[in-house]
C-alpha atoms as a PDB file:
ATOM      1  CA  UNK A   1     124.546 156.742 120.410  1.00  0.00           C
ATOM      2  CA  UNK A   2     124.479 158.919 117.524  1.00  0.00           C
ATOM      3  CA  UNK A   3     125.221 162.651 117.596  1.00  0.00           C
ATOM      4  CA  UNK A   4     121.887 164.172 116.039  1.00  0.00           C
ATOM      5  CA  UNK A   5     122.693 167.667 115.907  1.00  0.00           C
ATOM      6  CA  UNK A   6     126.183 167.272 113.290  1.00  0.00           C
ATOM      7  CA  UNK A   7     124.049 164.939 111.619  1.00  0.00           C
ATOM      8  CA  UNK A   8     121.440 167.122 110.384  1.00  0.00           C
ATOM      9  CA  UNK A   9     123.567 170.426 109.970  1.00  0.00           C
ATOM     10  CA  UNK A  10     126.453 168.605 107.738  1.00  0.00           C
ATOM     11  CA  UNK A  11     123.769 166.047 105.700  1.00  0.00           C
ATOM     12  CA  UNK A  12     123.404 168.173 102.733  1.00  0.00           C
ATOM     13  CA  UNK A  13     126.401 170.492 102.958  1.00  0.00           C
ATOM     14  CA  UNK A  14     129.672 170.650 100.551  1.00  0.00           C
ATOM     15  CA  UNK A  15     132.478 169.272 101.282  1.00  0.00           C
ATOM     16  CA  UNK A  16     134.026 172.593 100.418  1.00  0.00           C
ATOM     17  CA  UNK A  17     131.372 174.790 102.857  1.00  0.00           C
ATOM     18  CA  UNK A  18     133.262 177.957 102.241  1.00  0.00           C
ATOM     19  CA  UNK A  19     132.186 180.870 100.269  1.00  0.00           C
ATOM     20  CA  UNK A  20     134.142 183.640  98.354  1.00  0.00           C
ATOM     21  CA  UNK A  21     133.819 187.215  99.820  1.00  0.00           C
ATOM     22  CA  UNK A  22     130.699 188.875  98.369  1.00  0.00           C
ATOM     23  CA  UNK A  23     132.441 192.297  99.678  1.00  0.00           C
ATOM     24  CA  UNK A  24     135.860 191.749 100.004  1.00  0.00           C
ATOM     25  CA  UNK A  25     138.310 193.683 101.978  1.00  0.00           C
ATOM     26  CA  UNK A  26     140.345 195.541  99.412  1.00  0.00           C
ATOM     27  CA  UNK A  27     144.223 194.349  98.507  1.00  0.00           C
ATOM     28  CA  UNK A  28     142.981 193.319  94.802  1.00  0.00           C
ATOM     29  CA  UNK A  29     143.203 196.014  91.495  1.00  0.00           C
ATOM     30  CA  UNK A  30     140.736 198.532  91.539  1.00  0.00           C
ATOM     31  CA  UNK A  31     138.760 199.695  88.550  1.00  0.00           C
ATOM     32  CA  UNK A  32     139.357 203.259  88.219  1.00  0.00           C
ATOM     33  CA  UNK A  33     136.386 205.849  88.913  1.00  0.00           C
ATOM     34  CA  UNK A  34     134.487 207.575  86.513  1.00  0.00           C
ATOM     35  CA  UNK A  35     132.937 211.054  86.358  1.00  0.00           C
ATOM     36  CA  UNK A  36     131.991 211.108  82.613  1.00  0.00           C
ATOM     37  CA  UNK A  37     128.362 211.997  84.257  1.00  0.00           C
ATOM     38  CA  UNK A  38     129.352 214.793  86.619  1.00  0.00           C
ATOM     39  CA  UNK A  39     131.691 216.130  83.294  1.00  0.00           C
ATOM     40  CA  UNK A  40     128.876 216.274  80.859  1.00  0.00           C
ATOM     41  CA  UNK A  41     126.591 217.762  83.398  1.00  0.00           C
ATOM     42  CA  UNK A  42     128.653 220.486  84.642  1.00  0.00           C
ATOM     43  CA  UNK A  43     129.879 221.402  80.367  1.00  0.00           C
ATOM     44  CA  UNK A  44     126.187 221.650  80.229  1.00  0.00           C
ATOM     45  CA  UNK A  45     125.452 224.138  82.485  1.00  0.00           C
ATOM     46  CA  UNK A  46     128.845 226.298  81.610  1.00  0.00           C
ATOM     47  CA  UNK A  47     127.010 226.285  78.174  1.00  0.00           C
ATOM     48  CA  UNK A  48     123.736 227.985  79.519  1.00  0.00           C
ATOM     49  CA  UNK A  49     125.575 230.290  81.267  1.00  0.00           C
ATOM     50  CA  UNK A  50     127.764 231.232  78.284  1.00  0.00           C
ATOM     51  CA  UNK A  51     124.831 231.559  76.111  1.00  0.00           C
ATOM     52  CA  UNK A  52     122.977 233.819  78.847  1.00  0.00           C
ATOM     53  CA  UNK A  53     125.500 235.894  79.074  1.00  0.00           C
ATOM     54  CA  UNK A  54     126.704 236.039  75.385  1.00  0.00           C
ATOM     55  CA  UNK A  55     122.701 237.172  74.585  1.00  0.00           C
ATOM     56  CA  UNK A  56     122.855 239.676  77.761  1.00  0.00           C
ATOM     57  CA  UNK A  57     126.185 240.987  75.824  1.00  0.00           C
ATOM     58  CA  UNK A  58     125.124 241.238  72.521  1.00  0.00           C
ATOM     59  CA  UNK A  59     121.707 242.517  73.085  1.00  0.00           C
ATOM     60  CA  UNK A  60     121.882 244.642  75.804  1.00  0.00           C
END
């Protein structure tokens, strides 16, 4: 008698069924973080500020 069930699931699989990590669980280099955004933003609103209060100065 033949075994139906391992049959069907192994027909069209691999011989290699196993897959890399799509999220793996750290222990490999890390690419470092980068805050260029949250930088530029922040220099940008230092700037309004400076030029507020550089116009309130000037010309009170």
């Amino acid at each position: 008698m033949v075994n139906i069930d391992t049959d069907f699931y192994s027909h069209d699989r691999p011989e290699h069924p196993l897959l890399p990590e799509d999220r793996p669980r750290g222990g490999g280099p890390r690419a470092p973080v980068a805050h260029s955004r949250l930088w530029i933003a922040c220099a940008i609103v230092i700037a309004f500020v400076l030029v507020a209060l550089v116009g309130i100065v000037l010309f009170p």
